[in-house]
N, C-alpha and C. Protein backbone atom coordinates (compact mmCIF):
# COMPACT_ATOMS: atom_id res chain seq x y z
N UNK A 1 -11.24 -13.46 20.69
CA UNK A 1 -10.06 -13.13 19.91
C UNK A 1 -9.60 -11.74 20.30
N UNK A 2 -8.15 -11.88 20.74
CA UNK A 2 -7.60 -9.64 20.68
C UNK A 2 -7.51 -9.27 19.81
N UNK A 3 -6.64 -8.55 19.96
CA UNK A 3 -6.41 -7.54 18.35
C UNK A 3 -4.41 -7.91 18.38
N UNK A 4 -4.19 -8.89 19.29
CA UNK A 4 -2.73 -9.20 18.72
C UNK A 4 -2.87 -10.47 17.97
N UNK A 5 -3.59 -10.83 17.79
CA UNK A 5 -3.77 -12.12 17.04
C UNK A 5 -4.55 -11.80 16.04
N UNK A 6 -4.58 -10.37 15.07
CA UNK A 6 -5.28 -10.36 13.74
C UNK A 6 -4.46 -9.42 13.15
N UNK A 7 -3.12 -9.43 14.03
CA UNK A 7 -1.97 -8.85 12.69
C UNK A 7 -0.92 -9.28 13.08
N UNK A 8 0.03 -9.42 11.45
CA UNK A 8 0.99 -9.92 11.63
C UNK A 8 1.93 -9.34 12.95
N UNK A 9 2.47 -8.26 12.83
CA UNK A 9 3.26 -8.04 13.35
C UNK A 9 2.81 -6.96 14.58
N UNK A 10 1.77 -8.05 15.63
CA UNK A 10 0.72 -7.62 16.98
C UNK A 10 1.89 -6.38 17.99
N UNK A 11 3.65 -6.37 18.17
CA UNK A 11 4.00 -6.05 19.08
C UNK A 11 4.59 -4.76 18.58
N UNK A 12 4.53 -4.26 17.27
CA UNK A 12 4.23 -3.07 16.85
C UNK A 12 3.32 -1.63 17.08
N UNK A 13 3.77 -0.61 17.70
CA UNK A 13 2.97 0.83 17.69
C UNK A 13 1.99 1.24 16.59
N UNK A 14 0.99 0.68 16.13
CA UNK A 14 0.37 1.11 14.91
C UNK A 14 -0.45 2.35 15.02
N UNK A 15 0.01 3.52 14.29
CA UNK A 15 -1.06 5.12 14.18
C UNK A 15 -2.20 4.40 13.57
N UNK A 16 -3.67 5.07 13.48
CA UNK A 16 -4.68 4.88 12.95
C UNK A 16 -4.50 5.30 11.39
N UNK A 17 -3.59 5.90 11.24
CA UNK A 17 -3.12 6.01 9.81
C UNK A 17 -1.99 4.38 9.26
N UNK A 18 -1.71 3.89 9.89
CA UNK A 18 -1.02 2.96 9.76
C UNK A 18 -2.08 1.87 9.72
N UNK A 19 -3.23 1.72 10.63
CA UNK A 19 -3.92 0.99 10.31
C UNK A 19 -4.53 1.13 8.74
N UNK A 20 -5.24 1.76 9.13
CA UNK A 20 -5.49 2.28 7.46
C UNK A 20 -4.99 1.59 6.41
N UNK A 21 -3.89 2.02 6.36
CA UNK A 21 -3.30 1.31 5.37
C UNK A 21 -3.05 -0.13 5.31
N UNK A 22 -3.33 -0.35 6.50
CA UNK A 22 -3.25 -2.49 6.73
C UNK A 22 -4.41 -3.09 5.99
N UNK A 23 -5.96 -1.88 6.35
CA UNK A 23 -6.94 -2.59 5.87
C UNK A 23 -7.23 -2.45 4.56
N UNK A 24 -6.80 -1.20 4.00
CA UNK A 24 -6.65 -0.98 2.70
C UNK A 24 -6.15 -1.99 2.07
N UNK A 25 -4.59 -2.41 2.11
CA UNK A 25 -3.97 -3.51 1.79
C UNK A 25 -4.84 -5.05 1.73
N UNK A 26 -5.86 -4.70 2.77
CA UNK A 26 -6.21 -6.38 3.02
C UNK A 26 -7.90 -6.17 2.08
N UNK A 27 -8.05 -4.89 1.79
CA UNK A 27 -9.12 -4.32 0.66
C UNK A 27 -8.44 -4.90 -0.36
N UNK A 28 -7.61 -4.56 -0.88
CA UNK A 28 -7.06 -4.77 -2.54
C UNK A 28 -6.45 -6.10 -2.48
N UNK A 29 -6.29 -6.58 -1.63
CA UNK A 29 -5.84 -7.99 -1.57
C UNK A 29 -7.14 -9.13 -2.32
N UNK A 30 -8.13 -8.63 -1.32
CA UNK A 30 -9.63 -9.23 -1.79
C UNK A 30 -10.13 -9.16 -2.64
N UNK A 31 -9.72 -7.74 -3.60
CA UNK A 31 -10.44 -7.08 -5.03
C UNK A 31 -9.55 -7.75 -6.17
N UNK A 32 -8.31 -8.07 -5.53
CA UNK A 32 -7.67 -8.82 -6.73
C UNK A 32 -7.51 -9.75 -6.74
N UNK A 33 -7.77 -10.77 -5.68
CA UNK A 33 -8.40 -12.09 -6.23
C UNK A 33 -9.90 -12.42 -7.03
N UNK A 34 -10.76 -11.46 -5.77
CA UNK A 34 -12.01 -11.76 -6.17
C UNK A 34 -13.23 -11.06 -7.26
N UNK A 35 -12.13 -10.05 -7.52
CA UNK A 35 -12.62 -8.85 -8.65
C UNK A 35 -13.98 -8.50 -8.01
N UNK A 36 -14.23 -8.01 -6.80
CA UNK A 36 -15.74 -8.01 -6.25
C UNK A 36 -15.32 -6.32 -6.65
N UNK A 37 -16.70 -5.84 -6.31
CA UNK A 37 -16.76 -4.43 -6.45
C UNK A 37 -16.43 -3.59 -5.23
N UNK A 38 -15.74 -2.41 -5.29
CA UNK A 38 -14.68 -1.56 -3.84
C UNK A 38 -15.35 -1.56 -2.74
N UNK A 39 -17.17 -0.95 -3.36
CA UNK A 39 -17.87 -0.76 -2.23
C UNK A 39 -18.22 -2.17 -1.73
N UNK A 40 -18.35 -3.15 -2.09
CA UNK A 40 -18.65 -4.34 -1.37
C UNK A 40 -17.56 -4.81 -0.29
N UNK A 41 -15.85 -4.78 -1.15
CA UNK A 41 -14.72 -4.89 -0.68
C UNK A 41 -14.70 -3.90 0.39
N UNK A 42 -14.63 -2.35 0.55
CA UNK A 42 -15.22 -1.32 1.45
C UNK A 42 -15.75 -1.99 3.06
N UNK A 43 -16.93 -2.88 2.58
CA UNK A 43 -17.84 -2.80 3.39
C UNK A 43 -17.73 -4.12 4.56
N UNK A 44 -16.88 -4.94 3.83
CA UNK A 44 -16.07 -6.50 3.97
C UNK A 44 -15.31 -5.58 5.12
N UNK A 45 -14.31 -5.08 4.93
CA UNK A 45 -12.95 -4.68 5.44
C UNK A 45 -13.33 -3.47 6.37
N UNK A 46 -14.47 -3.36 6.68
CA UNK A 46 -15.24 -1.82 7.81
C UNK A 46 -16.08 -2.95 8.82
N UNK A 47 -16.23 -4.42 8.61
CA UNK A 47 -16.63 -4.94 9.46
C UNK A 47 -15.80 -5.67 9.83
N UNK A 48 -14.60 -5.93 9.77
CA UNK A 48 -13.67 -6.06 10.67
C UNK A 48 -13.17 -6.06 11.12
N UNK A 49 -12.78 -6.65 12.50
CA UNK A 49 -12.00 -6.21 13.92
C UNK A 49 -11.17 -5.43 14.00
N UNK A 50 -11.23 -4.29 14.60
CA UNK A 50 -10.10 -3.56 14.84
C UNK A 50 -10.20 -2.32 13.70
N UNK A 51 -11.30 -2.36 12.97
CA UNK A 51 -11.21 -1.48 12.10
C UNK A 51 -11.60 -0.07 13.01
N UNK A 52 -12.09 0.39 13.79
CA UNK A 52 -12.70 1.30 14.86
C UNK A 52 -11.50 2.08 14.95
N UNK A 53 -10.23 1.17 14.99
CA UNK A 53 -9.12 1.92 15.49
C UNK A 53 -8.39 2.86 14.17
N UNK A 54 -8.33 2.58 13.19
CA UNK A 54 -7.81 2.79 12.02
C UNK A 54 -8.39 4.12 11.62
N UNK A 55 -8.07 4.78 11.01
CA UNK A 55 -8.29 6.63 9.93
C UNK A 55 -9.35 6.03 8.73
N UNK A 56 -10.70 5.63 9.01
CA UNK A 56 -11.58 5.17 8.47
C UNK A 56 -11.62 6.32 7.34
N UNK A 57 -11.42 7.53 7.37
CA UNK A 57 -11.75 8.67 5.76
C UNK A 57 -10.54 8.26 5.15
N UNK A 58 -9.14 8.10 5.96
CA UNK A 58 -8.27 7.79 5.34
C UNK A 58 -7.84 6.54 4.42
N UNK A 59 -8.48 5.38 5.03
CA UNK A 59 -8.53 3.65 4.53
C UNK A 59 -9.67 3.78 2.97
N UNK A 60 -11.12 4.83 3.43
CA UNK A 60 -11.39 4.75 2.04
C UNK A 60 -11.00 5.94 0.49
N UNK A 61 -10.23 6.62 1.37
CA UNK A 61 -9.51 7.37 0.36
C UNK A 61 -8.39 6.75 -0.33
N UNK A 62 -7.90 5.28 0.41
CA UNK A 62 -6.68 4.58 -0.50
C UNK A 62 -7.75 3.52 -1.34
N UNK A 63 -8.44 3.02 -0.50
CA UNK A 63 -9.06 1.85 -0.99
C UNK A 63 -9.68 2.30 -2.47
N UNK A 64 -10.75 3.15 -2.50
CA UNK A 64 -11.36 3.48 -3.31
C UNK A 64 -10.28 4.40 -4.33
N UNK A 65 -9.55 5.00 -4.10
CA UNK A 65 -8.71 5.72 -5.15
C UNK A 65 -7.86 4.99 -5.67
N UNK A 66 -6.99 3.92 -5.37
CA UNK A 66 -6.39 3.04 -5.63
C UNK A 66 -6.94 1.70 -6.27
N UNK A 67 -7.72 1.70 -6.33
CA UNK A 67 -9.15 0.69 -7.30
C UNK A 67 -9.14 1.50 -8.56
N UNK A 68 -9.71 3.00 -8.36
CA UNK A 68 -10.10 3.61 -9.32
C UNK A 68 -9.20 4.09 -10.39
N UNK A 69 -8.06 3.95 -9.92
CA UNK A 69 -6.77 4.53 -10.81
C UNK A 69 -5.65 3.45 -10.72
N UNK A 70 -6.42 2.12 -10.77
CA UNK A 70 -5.41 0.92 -10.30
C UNK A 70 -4.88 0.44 -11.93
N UNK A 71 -5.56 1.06 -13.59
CA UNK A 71 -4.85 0.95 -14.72
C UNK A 71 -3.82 1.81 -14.74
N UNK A 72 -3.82 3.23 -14.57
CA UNK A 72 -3.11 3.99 -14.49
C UNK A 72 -1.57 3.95 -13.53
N UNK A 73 -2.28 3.29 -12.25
CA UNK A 73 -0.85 2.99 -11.48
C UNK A 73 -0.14 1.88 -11.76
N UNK A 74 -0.82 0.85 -12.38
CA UNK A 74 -0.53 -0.48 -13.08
C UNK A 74 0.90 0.76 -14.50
N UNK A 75 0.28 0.97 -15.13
CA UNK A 75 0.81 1.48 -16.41
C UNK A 75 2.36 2.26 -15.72
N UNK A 76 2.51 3.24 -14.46
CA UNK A 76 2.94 3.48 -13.73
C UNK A 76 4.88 2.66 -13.40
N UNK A 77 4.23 1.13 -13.06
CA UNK A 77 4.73 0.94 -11.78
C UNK A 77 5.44 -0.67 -13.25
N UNK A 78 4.31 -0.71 -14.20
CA UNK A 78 5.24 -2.03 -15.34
C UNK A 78 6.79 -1.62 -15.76
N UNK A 79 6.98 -0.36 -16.24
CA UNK A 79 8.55 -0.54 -16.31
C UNK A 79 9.71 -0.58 -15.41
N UNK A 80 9.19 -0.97 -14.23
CA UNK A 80 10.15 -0.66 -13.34
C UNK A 80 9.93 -2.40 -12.85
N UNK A 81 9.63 -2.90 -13.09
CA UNK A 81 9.41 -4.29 -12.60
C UNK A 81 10.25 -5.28 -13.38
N UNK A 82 10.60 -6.26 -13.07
CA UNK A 82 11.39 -7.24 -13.56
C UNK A 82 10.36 -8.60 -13.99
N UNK A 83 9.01 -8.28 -14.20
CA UNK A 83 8.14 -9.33 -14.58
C UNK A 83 7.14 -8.91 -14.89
N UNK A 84 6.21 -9.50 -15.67
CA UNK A 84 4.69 -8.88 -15.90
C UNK A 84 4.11 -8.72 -14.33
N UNK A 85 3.17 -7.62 -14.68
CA UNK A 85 2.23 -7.31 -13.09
C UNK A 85 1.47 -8.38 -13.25
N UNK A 86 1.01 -9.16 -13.80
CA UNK A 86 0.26 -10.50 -13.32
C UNK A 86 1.02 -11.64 -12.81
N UNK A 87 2.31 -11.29 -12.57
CA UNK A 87 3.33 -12.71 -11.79
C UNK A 87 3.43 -11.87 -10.48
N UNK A 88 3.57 -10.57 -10.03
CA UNK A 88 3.53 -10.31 -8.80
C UNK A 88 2.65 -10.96 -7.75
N UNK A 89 3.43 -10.87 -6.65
CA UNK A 89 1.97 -11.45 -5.47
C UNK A 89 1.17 -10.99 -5.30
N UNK A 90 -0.06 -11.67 -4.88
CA UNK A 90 -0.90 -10.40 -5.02
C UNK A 90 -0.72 -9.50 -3.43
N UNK A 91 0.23 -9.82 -2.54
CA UNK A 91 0.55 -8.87 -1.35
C UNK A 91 1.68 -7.73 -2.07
N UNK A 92 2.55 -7.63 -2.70
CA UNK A 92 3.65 -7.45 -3.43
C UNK A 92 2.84 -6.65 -4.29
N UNK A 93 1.72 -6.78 -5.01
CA UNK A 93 0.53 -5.87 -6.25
C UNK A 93 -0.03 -5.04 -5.67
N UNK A 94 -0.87 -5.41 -4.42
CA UNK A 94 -1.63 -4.71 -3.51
C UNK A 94 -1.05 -3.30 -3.13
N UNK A 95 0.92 -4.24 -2.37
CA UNK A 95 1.26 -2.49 -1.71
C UNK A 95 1.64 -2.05 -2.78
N UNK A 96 2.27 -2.34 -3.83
CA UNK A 96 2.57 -1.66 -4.94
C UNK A 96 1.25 -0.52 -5.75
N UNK A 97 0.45 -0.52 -5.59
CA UNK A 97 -0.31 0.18 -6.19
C UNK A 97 -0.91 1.43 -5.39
N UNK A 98 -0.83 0.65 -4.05
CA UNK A 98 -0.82 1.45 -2.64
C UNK A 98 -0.27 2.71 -2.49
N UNK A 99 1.20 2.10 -2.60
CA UNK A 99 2.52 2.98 -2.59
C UNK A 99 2.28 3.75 -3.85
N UNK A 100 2.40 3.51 -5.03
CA UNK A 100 2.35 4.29 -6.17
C UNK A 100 1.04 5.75 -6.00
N UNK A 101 -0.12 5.22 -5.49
CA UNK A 101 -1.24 6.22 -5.37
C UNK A 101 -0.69 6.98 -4.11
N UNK A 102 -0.51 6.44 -3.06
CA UNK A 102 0.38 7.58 -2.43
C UNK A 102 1.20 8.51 -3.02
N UNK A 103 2.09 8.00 -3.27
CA UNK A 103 3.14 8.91 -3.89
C UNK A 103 2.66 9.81 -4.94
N UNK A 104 1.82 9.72 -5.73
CA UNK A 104 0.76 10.45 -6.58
C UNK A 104 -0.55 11.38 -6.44
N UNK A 105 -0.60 10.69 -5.19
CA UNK A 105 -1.67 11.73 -4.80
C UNK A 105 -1.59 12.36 -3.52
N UNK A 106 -0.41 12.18 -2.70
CA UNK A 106 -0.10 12.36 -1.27
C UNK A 106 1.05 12.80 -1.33
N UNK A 107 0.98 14.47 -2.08
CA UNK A 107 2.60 14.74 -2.01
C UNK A 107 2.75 15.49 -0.03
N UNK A 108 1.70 15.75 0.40
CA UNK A 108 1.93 16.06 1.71
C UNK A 108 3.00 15.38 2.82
N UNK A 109 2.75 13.78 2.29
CA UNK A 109 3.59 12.88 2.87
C UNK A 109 5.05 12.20 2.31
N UNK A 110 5.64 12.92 2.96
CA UNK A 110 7.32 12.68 2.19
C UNK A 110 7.09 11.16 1.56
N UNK A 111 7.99 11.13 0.73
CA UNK A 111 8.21 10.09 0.10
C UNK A 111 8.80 9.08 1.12
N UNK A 112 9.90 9.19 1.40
CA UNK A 112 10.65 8.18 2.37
C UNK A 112 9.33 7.23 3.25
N UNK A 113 8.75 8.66 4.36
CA UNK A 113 7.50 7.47 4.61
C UNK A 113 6.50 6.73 4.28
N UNK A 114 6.21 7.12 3.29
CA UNK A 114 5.44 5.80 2.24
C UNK A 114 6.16 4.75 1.82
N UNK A 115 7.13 5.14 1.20
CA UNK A 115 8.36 4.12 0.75
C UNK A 115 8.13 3.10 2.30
N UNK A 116 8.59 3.53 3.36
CA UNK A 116 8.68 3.06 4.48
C UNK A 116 7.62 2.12 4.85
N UNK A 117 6.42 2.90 5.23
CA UNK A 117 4.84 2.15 5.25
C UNK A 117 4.67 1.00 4.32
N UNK A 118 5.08 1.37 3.40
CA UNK A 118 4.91 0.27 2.24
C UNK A 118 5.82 -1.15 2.78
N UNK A 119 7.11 -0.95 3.08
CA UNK A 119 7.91 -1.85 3.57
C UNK A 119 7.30 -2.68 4.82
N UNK A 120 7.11 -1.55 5.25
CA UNK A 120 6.25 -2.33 6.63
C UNK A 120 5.22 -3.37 6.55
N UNK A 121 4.47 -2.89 5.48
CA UNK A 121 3.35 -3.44 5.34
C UNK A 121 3.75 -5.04 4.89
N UNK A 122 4.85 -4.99 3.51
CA UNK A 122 5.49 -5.65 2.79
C UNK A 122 5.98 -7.19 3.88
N UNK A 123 6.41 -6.41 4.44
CA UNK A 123 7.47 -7.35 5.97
C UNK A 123 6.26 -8.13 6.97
N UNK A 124 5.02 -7.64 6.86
CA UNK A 124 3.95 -7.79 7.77
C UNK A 124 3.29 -8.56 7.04
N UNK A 125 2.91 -8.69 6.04
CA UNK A 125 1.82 -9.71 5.48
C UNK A 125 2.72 -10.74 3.82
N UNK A 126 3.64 -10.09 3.05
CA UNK A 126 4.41 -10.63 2.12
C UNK A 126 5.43 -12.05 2.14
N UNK A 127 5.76 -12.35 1.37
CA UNK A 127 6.97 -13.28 1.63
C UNK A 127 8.20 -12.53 1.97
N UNK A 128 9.24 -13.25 2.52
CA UNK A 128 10.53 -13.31 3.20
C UNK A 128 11.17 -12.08 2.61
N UNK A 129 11.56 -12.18 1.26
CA UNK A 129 12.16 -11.06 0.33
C UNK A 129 11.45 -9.91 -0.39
N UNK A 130 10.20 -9.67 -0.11
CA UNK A 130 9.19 -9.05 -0.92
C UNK A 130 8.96 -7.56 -0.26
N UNK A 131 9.94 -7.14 0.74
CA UNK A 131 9.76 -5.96 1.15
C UNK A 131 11.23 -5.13 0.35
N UNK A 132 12.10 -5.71 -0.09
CA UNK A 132 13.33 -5.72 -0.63
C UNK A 132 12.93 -5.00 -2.35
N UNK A 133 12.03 -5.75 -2.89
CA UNK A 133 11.41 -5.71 -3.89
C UNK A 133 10.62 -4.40 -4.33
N UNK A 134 9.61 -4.40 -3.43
CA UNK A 134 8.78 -3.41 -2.85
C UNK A 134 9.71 -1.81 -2.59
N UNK A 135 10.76 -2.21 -1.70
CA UNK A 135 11.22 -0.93 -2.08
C UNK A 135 12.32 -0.17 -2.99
N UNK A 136 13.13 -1.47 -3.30
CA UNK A 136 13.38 -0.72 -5.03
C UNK A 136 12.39 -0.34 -6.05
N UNK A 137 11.44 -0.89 -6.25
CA UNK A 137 10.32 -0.28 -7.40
C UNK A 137 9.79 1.00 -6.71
N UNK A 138 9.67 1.13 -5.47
CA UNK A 138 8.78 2.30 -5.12
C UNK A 138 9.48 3.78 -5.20
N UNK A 139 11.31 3.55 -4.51
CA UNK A 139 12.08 3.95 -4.69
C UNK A 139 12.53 4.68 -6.27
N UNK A 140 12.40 3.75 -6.83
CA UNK A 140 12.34 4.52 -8.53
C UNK A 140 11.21 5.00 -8.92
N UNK A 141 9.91 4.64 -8.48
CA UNK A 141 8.93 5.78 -8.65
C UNK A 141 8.87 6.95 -8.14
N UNK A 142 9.30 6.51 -6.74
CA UNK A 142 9.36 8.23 -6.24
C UNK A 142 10.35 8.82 -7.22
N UNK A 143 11.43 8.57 -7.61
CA UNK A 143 12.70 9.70 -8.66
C UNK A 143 11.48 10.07 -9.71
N UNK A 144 10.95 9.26 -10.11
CA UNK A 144 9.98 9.71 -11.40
C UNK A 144 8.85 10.94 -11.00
N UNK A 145 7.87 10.02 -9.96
CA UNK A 145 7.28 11.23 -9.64
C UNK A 145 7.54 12.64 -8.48
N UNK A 146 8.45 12.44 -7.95
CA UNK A 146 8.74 13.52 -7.59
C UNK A 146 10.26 13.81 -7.44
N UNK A 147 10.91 14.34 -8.43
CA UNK A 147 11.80 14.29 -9.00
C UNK A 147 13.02 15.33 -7.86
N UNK A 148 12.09 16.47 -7.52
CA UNK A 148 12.43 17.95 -6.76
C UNK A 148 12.85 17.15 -5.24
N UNK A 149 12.33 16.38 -4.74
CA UNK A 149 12.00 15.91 -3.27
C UNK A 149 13.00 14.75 -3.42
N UNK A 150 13.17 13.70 -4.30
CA UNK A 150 14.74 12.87 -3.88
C UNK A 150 15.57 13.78 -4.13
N UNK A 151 15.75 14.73 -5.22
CA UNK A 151 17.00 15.03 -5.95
C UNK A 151 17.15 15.98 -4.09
N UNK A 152 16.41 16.76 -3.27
CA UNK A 152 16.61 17.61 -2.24
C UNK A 152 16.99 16.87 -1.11
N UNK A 153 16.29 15.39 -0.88
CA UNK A 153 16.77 14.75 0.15
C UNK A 153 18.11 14.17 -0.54
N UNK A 154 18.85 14.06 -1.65
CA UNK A 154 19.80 13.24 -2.23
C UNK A 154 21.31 14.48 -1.64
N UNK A 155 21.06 15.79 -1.76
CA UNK A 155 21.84 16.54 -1.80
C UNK A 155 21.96 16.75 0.01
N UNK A 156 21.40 15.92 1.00
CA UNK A 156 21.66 16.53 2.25
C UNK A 156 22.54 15.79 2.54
């Protein structure tokens, strides 16, 4: 097997930070079907392919922080949704909580590119319309949590 045939979208430039965030995604994907525990989920998603290439401090700094504060970003991310968080997909839940802990704990990284990453991700493993989705909700979280940084990119 390569490594273009274990992601969606194989003809893409992926940073090891971009990976990261694929396997992260495919971490919380697993934890919210299977409610297993992070470090098991962790340890699932570090033995597979292609993980070598990916920002391994970086994949368990989403994985595990985004588990750990996944009520809080849940609580977060419900009024901005047009349905209970238990009708979301769980690809659509995953980056959503993703994106939200970014944006919360990663003010280093502009908003736009998370917003962005998130889309990507959204477009790469989600249904047809679910990157659309993905970035109106994330989009209104960023105004919430960082209020200084749209209102500065809004005025250029």
């Amino acid at each position: 097997m390569n490594d273009k045939t274990t992601h969606a979208n194989p003809s893409k430039n992926r940073t090891p930070r971009h990976r990261a965030r694929e396997f992260a995604l495919q971490g919380l994907y697993q934890w919210l079907l299977n409610n297993e525990p992070s470090t098991q989920v962790a340890n699932n998603i570090r033995a597979a392919h292609g993980f070598d290439k990916a920002d391994g401090e970086y994949f368990s700094s989403l994985l595990n922080g985004t588990i750990t504060t996944s009520v809080e970003l849940r609580e977060s991310i419900a009024p901005l949704i047009d349905r209970n968080v238990a009708d979301l997909s769980p690809i659509e839940h995953g980056v959503l909580l993703l994106g939200a802990f970014e944006l919360k704990n990663h003010p280093e990284i502009p908003y736009r590119v998370i917003i962005n990453e998130a889309v990507e991700l959204t477009k790469s493993f989600g249904g047809i319309d679910g990157h659309k989705y993905v970035n109106g909700v994330l989009d209104k979280l960023a105004s919430k949590l960082r209020p200084e940084e749209v209102g500065a990119d809004a005025r250029r």
